[in-house]
Protein backbone atom coordinates (compact mmCIF):
# COMPACT_ATOMS: atom_id res chain seq x y z
CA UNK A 1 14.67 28.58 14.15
CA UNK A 2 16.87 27.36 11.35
CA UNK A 3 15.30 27.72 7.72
CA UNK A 4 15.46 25.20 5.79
CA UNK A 5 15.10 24.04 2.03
CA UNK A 6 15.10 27.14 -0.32
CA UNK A 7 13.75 27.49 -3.63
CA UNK A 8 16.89 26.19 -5.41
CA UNK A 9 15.93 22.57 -5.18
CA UNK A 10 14.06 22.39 -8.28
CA UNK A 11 12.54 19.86 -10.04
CA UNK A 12 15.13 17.70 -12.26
CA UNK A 13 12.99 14.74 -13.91
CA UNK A 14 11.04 15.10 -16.99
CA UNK A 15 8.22 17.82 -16.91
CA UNK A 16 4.87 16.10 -17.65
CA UNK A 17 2.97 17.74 -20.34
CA UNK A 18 -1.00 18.73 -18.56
CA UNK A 19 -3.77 17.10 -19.50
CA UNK A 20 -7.25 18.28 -19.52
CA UNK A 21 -10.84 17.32 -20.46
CA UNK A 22 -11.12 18.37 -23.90
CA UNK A 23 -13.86 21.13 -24.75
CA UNK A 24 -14.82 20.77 -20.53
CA UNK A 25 -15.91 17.68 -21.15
CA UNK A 26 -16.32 15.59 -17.19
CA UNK A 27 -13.93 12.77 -16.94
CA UNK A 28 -14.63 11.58 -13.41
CA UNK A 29 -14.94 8.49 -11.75
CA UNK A 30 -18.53 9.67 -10.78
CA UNK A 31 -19.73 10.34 -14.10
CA UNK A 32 -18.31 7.46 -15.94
CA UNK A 33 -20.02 5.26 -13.07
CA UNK A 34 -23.43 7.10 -13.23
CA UNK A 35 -22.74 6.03 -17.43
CA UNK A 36 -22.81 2.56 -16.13
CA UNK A 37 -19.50 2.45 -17.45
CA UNK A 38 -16.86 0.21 -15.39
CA UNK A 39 -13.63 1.81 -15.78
CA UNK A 40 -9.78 0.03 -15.05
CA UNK A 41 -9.36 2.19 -12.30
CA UNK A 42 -12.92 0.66 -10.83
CA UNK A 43 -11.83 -3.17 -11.78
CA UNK A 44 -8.06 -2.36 -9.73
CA UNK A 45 -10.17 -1.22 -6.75
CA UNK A 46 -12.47 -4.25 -6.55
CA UNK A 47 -9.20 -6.41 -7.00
CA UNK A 48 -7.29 -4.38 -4.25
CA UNK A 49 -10.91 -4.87 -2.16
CA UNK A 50 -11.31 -8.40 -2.60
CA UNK A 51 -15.10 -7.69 -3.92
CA UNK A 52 -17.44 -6.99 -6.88
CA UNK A 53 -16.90 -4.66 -9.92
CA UNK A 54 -20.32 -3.83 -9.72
CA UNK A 55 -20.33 -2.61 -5.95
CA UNK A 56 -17.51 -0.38 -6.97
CA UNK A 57 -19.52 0.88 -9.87
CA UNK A 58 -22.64 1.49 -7.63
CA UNK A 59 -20.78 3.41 -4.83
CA UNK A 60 -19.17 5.48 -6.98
CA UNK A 61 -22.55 6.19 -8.73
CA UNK A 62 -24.10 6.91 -5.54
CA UNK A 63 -21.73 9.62 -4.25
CA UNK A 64 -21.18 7.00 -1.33
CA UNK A 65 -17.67 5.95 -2.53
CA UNK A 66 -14.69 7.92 -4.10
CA UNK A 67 -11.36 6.88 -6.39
CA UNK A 68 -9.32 9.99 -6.17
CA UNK A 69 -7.68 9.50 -9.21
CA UNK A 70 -6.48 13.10 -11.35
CA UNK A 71 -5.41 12.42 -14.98
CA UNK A 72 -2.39 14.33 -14.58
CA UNK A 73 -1.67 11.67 -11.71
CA UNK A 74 -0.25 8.26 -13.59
CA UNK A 75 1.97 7.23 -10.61
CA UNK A 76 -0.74 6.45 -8.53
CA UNK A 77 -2.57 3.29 -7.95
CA UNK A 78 -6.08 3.64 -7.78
CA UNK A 79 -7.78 3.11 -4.58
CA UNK A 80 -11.44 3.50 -3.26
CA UNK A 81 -12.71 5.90 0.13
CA UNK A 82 -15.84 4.68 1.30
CA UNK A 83 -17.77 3.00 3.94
CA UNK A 84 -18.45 -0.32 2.40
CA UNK A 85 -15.13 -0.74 2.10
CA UNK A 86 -11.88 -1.10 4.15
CA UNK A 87 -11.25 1.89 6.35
CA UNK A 88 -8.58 4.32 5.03
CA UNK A 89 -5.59 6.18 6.35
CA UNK A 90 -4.12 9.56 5.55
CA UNK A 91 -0.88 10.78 6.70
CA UNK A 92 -0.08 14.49 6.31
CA UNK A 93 3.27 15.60 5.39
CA UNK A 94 5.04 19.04 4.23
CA UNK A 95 7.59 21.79 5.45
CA UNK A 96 6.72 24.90 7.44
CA UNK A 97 8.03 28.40 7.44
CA UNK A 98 11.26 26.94 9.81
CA UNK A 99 11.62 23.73 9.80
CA UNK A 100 12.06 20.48 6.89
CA UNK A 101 13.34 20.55 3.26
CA UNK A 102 12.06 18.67 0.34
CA UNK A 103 14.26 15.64 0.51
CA UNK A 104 12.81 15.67 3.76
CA UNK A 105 9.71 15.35 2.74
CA UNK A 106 10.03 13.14 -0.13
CA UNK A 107 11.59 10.79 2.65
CA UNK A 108 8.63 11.35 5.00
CA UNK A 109 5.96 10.88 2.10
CA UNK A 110 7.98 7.40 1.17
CA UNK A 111 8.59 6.37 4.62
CA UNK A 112 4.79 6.79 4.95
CA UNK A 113 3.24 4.93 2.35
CA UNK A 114 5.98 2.22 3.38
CA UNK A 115 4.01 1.41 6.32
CA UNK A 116 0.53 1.73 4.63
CA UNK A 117 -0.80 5.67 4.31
CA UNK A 118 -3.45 5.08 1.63
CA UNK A 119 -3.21 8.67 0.69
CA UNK A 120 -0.91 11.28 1.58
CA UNK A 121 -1.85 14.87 2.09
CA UNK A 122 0.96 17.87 1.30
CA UNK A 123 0.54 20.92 3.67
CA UNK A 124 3.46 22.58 3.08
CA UNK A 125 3.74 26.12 4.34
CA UNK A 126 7.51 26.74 3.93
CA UNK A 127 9.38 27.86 1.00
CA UNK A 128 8.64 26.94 -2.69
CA UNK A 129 5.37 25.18 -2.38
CA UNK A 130 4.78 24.45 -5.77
CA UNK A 131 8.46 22.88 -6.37
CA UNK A 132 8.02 20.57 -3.12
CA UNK A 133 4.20 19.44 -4.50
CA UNK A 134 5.56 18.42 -7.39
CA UNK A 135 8.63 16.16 -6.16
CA UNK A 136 5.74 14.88 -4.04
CA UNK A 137 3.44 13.89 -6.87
CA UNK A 138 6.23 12.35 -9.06
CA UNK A 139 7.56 10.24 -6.41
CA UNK A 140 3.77 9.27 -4.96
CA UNK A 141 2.39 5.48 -5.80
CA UNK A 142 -1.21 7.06 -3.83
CA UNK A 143 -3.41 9.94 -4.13
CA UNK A 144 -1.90 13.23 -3.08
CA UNK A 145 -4.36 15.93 -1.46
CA UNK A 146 -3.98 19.84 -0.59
CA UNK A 147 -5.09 22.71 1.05
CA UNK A 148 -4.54 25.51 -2.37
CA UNK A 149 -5.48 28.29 -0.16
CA UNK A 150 -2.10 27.69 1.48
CA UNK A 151 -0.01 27.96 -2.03
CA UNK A 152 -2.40 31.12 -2.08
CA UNK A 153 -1.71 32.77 0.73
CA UNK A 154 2.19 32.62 -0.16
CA UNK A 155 1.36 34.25 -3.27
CA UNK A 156 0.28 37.51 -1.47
CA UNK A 157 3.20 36.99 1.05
CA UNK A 158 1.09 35.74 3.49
CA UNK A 159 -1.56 38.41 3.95
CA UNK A 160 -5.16 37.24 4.00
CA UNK A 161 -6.69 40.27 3.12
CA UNK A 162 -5.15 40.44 -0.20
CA UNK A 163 -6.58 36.92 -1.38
CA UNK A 164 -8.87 37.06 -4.17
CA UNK A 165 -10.84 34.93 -6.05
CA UNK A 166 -8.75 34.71 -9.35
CA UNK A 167 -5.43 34.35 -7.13
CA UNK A 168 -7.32 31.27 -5.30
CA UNK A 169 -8.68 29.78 -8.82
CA UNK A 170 -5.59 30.32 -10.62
CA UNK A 171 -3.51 28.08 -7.81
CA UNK A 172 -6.43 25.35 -8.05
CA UNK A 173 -5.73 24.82 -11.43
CA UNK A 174 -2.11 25.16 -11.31
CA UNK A 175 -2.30 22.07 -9.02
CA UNK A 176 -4.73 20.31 -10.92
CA UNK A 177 -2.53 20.24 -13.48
CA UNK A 178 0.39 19.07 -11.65
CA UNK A 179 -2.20 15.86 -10.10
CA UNK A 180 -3.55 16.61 -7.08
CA UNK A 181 -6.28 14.12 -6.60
CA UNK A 182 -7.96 15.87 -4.15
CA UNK A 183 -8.39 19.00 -2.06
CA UNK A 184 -9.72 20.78 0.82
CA UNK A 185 -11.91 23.38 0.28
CA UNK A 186 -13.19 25.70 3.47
CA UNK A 187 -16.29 26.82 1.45
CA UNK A 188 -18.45 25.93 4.41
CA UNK A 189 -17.06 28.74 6.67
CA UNK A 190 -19.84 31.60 6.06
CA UNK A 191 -19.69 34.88 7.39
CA UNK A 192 -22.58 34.24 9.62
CA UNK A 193 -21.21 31.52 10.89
CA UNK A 194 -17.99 33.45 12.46
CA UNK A 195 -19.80 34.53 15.58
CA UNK A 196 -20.37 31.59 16.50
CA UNK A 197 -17.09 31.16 17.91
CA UNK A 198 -16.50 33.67 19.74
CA UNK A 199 -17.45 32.41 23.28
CA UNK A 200 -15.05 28.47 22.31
CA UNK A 201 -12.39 27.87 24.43
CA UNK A 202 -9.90 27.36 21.39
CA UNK A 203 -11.76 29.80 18.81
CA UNK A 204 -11.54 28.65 15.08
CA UNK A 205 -7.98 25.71 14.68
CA UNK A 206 -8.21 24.92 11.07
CA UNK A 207 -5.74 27.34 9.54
CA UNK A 208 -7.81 27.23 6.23
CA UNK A 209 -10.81 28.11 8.25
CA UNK A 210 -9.39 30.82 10.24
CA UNK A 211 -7.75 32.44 6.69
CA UNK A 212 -11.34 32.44 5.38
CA UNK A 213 -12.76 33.49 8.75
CA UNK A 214 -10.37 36.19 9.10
CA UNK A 215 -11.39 37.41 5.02
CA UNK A 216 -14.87 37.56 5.92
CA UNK A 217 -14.24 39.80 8.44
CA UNK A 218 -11.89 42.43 6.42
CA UNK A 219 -14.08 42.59 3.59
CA UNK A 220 -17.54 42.69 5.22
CA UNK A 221 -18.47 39.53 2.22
CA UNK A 222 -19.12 36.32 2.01
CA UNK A 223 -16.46 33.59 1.78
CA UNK A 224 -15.23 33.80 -2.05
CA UNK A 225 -14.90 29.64 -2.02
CA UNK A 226 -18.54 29.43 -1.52
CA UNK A 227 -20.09 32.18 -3.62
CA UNK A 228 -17.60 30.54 -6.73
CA UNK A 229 -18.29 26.74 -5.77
CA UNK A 230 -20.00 26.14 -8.72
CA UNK A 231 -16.78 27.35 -11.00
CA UNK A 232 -14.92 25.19 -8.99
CA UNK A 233 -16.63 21.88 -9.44
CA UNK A 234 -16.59 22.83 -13.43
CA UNK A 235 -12.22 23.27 -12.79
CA UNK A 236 -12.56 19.60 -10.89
CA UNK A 237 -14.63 17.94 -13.15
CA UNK A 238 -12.15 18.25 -16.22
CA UNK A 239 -9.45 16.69 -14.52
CA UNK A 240 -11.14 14.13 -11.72
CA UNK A 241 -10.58 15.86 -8.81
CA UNK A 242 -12.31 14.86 -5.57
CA UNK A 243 -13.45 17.75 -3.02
CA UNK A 244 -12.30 17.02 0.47
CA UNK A 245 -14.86 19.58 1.97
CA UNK A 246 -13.14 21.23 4.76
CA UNK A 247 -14.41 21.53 8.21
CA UNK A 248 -13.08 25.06 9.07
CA UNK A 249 -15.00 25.64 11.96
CA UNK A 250 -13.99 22.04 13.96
CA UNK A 251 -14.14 22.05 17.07
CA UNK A 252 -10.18 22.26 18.77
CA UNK A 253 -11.06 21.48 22.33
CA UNK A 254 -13.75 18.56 23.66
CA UNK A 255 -15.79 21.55 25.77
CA UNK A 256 -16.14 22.89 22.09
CA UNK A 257 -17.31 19.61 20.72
CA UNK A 258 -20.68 19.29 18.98
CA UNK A 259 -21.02 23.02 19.07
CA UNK A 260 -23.39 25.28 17.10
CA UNK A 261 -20.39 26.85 14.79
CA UNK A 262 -19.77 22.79 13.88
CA UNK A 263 -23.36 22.01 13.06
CA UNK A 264 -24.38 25.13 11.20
CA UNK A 265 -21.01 24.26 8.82
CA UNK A 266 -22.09 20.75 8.34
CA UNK A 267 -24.99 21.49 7.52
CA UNK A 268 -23.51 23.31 4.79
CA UNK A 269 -20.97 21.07 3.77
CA UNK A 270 -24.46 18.75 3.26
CA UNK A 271 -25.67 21.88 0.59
CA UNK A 272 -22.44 21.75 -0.94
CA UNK A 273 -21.93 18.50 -1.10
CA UNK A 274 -25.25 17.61 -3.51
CA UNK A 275 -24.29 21.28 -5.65
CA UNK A 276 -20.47 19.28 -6.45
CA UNK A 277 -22.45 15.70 -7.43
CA UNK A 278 -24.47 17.65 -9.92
CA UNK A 279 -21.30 18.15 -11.65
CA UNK A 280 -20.80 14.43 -11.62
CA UNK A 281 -17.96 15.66 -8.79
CA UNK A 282 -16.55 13.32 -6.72
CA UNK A 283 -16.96 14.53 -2.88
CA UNK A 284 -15.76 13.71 1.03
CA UNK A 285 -16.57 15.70 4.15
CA UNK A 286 -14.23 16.26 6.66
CA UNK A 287 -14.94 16.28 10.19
CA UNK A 288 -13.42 16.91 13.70
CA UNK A 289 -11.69 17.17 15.70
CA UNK A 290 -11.48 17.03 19.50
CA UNK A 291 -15.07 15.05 20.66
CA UNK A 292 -15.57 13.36 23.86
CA UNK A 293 -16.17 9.76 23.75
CA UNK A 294 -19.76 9.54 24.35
CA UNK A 295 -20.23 12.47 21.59
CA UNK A 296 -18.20 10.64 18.83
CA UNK A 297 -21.24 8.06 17.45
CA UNK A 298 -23.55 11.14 16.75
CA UNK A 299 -20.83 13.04 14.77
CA UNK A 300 -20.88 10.25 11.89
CA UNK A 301 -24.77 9.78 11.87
CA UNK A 302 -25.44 13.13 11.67
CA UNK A 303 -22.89 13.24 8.62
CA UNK A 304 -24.02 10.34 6.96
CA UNK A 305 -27.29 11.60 6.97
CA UNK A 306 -27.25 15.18 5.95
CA UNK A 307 -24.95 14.56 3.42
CA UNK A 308 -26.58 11.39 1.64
CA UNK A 309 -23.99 8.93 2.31
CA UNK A 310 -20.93 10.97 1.26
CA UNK A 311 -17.96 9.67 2.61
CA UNK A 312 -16.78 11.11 5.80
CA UNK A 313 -12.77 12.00 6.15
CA UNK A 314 -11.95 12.77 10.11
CA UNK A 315 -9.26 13.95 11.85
CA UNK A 316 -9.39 11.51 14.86
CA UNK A 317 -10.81 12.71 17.33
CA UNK A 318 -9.03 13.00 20.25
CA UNK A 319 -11.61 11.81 23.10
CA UNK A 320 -9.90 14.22 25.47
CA UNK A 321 -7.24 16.91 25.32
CA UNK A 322 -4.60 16.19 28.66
CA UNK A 323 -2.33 13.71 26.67
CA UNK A 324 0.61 16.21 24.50
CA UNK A 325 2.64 14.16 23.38
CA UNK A 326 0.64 10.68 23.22
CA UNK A 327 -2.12 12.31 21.14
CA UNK A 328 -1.72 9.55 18.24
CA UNK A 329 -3.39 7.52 21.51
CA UNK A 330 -5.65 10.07 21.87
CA UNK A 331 -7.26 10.05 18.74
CA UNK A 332 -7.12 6.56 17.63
CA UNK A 333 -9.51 5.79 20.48
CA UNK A 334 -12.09 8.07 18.86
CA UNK A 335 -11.02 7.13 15.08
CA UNK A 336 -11.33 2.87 16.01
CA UNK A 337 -15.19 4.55 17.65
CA UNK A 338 -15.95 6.94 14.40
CA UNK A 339 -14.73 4.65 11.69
CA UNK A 340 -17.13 1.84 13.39
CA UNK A 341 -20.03 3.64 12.60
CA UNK A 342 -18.96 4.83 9.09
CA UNK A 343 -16.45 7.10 8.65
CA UNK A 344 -14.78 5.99 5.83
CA UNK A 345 -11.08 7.41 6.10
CA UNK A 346 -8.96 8.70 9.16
CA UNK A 347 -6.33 11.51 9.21
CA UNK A 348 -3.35 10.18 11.29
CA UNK A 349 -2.02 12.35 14.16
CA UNK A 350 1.54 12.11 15.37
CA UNK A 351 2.46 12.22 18.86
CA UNK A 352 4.03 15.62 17.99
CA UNK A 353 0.59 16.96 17.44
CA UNK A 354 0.13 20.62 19.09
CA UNK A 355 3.74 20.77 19.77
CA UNK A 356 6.23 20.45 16.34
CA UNK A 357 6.42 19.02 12.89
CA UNK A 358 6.59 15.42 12.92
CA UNK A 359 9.55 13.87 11.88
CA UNK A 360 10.31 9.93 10.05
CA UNK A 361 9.95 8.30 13.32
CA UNK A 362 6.58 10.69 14.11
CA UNK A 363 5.10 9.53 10.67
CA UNK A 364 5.75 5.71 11.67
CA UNK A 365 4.11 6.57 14.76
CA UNK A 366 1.13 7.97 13.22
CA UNK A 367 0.35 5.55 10.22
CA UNK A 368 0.85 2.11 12.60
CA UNK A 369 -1.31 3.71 15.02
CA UNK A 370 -4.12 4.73 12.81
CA UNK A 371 -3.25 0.95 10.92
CA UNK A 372 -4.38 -0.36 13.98
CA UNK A 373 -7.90 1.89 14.59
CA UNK A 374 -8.83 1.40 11.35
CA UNK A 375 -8.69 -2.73 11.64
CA UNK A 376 -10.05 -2.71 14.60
CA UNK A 377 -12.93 -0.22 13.02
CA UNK A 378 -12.53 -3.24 10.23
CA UNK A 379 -13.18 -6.02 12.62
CA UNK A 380 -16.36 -4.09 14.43
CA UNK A 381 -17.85 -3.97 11.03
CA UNK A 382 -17.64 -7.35 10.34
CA UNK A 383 -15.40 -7.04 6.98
CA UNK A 384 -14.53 -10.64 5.72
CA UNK A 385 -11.00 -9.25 4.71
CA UNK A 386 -9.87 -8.37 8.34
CA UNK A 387 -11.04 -11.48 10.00
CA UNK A 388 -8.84 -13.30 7.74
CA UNK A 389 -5.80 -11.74 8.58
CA UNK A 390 -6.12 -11.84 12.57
CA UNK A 391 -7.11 -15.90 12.66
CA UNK A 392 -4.18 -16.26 10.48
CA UNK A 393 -2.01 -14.74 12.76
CA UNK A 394 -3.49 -15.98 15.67
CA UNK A 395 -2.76 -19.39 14.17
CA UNK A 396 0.66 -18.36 13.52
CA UNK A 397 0.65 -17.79 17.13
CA UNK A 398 -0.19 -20.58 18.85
CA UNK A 399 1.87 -23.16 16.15
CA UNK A 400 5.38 -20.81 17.25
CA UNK A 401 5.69 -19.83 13.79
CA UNK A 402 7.57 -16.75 14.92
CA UNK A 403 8.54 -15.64 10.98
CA UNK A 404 4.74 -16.02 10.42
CA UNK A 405 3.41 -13.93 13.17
CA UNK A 406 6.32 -11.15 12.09
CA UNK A 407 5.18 -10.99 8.79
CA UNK A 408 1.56 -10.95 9.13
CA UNK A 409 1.85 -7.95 11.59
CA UNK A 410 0.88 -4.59 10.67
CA UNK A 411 4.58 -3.40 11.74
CA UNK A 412 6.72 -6.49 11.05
CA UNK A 413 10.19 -4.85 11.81
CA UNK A 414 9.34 -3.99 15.39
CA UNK A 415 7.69 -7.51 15.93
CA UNK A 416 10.86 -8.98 15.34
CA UNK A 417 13.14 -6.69 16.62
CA UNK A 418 11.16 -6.72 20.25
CA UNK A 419 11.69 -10.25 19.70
CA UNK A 420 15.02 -10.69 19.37
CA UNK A 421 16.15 -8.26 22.21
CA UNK A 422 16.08 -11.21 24.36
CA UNK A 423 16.09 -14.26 22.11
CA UNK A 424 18.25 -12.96 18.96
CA UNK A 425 19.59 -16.37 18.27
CA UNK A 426 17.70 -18.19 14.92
CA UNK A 427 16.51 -21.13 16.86
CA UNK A 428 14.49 -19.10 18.73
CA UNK A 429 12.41 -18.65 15.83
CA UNK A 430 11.34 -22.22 15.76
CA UNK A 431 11.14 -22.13 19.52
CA UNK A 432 7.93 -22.99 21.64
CA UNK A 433 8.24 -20.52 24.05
CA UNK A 434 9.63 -16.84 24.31
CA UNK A 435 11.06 -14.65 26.87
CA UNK A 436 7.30 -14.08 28.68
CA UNK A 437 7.24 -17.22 30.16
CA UNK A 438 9.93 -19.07 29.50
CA UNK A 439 9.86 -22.74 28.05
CA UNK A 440 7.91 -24.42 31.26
CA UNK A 441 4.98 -22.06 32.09
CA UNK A 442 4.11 -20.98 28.47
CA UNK A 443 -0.01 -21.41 28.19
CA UNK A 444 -0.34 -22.19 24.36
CA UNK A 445 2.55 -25.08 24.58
CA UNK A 446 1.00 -26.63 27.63
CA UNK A 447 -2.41 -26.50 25.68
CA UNK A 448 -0.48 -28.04 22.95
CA UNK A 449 0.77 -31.16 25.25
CA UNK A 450 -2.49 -31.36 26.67
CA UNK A 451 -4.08 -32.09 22.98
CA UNK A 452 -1.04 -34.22 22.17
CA UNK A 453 -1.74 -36.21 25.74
CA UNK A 454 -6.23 -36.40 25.33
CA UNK A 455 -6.31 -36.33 21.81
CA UNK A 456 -8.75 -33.75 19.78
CA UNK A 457 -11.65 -32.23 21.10
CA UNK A 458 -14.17 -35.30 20.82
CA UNK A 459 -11.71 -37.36 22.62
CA UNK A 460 -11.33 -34.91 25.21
CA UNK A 461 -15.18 -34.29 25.66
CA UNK A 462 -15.35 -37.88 25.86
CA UNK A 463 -13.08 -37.96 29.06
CA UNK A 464 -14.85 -35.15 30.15
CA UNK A 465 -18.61 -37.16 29.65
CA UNK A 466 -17.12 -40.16 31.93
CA UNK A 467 -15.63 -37.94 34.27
CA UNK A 468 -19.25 -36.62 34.67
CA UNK A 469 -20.67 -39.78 34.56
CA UNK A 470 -18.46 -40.45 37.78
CA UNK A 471 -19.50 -37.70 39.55
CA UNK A 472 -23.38 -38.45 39.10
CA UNK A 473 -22.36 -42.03 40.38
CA UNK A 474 -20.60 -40.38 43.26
CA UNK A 475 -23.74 -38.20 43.96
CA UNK A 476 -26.22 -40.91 44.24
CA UNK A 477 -23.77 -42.45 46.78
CA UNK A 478 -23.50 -39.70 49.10
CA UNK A 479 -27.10 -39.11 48.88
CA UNK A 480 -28.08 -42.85 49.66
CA UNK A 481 -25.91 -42.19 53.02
CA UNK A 482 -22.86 -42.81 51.85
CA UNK A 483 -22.68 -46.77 53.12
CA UNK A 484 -21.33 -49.46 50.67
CA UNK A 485 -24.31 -52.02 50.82
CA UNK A 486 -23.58 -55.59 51.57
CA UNK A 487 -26.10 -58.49 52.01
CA UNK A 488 -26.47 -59.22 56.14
CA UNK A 489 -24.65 -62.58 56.31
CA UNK A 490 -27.33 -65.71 57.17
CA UNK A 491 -26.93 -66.98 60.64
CA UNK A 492 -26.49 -70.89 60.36
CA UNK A 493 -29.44 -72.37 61.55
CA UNK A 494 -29.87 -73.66 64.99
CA UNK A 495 -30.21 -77.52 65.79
CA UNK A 496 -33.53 -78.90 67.58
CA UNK A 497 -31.93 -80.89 70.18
């Protein structure tokens, strides 16, 4: 493999001075809306949400809701994870150790919030983390999440062993102060809980897991992001940063699904989850995975039960594990099923999952896709917001307002362009008809002539009462024996001779 992007690309704008909660004071979201304080950032999200300040507020108050919003962030528009409101999308994005550069992934991270990402996480792995993070942050209009045990792990040239504490605290704040808005922490992957997955078909898949997994092992201790979790929600809470608690031990294969190594994380996760919102810290879960269909209902419940409501960030799932190379398919069957019942934001996967790093065309791939789930998740829920937006196209539809039904699509530029591969001439866009059917056998003009012809629907349930009318007529007929009945003619009367 070719490597790509070295450390000479630095950073040419203007370097933003760090800011930080004076004196550790706590200048989350969470604590200003347990204050009963509404902040700007809370009256931009019930704009954006088309609802109430004061549901916002309450959410927020409630650990059910999150604004990932870091003060060293100002590029960002604020925006709102949780279940009471629209479902969320998050597309992942970064270089590797052989392949992608930082233009590269300044294009990607552009090229996904173009077609709707709501966040965008950076998991670079490659050369000069830190320098590609913070192109990243200064070119990002939504909230940027990591994995910091990644930037880490490259400071002790990649071996686990030699992680420590300070190395992993040091790198948290280092990105807290360039604006990360939110991060995933494997704190939930406990020594005891190692064993566990021994006997899975695809062992431990989350890399940040298996580091931690792998550290527990050499050291004969407990994971290092757990026993310090409390230092870390004091580091998050003086810059509003949200925990995206990691699920480490996920399961990576659907006969792994629902496991004990899952559960006995969660359930720590839960633990962790009430310690952070003590701090007034703003917290999601993360979840699997790979989950069979049927199994994919009592993920979320259990969730959104042991952990009070917290908003739950999943990765999918992929309801089965045959399909490389149309996994985006996979998975968005399980994410439309998981986000119905509550998950409240979905990690896109690219058809390239298991097999490469997704390129432009992957990322396009990925955020329509997951667009798509998390309407349809939208629509199951009964959301005001998305029922609007379908009858309006569907209106557009069946009126042949072809620029109408473009732009009102979740990927307008492929709407068209299908389009115009066989009708690419303008008056086709007023046409009522396209290349399906052609201009005679097209259902929604015929249904058009037919209102034109009867009129509107009381004039056409009007024909249809006297056409019933006619056939009760015609009933009685046959069943009187089906004779027309005429008086018998009178005989003239014979003469007396």
């Amino acid at each position: 493999a070719v490597r790509r992007g070295a450390a000479s690309a630095e950073w040419k704008g203007a370097q933003p001075v760090p800011r930080r909660a004076v004196g550790g004071r706590t200048v989350t979201q969470m604590h200003y809306a347990r204050q009963g304080i509404i902040t700007p950032e809370m009256r931009f999200v019930a704009l954006r949400e088309n609802c109430d300040v004061e549901l916002v507020r309450s959410e927020l108050a409630a650990g059910r809701a999150i604004i990932p919003s870091n003060i060293n962030h100002p590029e960002s528009e604020p925006m709102i994870i949780g279940k009471a409101f629209l479902v969320k999308i998050n597309a992942n994005i970064g270089n590797s150790a052989v392949t992608s550069s930082i233009a590269e992934e300044v294009d990607k991270l552009q090229w996904a919030t173009q077609w709707g990402a709501d966040t965008v996480m950076d998991l670079s792995t490659g050369d000069d983390i830190h320098t590609t993070r913070e192109w990243i942050i200064r070119n990002s209009p939504v909230p940027i999440g990591t994995v910091p045990i990644y930037q880490a792990l490259e400071k002790v040239n990649g071996e686990a062993n030699k992680l420590t504490w300070e190395i992993f605290r040091d790198t948290v704040i280092e990105q807290c102060e360039q604006g990360v808005d939110y991060m995933t922490v494997h704190a939930g992957v406990l020594l005891r809980y190692v064993p566990l997955t021994a006997n899975r078909v695809t062992g431990i898949v989350s890399r940040g897991g298996s580091i931690m997994a792998g550290w527990c092992l050499a050291h004969h201790q407990e994971n290092f992001l757990y026993t310090h979790f409390d230092e870390l929600c004091e580091i998050f809470a003086r810059y509003d940063v949200a925990f995206s608690l990691g699920d480490g031990l996920r399961p990576g294969a659907t006969a792994d699904a629902n496991d004990a190594a899952q559960f006995a994380e969660l359930d720590t996760l839960a633990e962790l989850t009430l310690r952070a919102w003590e701090y007034d810290v703003q917290v999601m879960v993360e979840g699997p995975g790979h989950i069979p269909f049927h199994l994919v209902r009592e993920n979320v419940e259990r969730q959104q039960e042991l952990c009070k409501g917290a908003p739950f960030y999943t990765l999918g799932p992929l309801v089965t594990d045959v399909a490389p190379g149309y996994d985006h398919i996979t998975s968005a069957i399980g994410a439309t099923e998981i986000a119905r019942y509550g998950t409240a934001m979905l990690c896109y996967v690219t058809p390239k999952e298991h097999l490469g790093l997704p390129n432009k065309d992957d990322v396009k791939t990925g955020v329509i896709t997951y667009k798509i789930a998390a309407h349809a998740a939208d629509l199951a829920k009964g959301h005001p917001g998305a029922h609007e937006r379908d009858d309006a196209l569907s209106k557009a539809r069946f009126e042949f307002r072809w620029r109408d039904q473009f732009a009102l699509s979740l990927d307008p530029v492929t709407a068209e362009a299908f389009h115009d591969e066989t009708l690419p001439a303008e008056p086709a866009k007023t046409a009522h008809f396209c290349s399906m059917c052609g201009p005679k056998f097209c259902s929604m003009r015929i249904s058009q002539d037919i209102r034109d012809e009867y009129g509107s629907a009381e004039a056409q349930a009007a024909l249809a009462d006297r056409a019933t009318g006619m056939r009760e007529k015609s009933q009685e007929f046959l069943a009187s024996g089906g004779k027309v009945y005429l008086p018998e003619p009178r005989l003239p009367e014979a003469v007396s001779p």
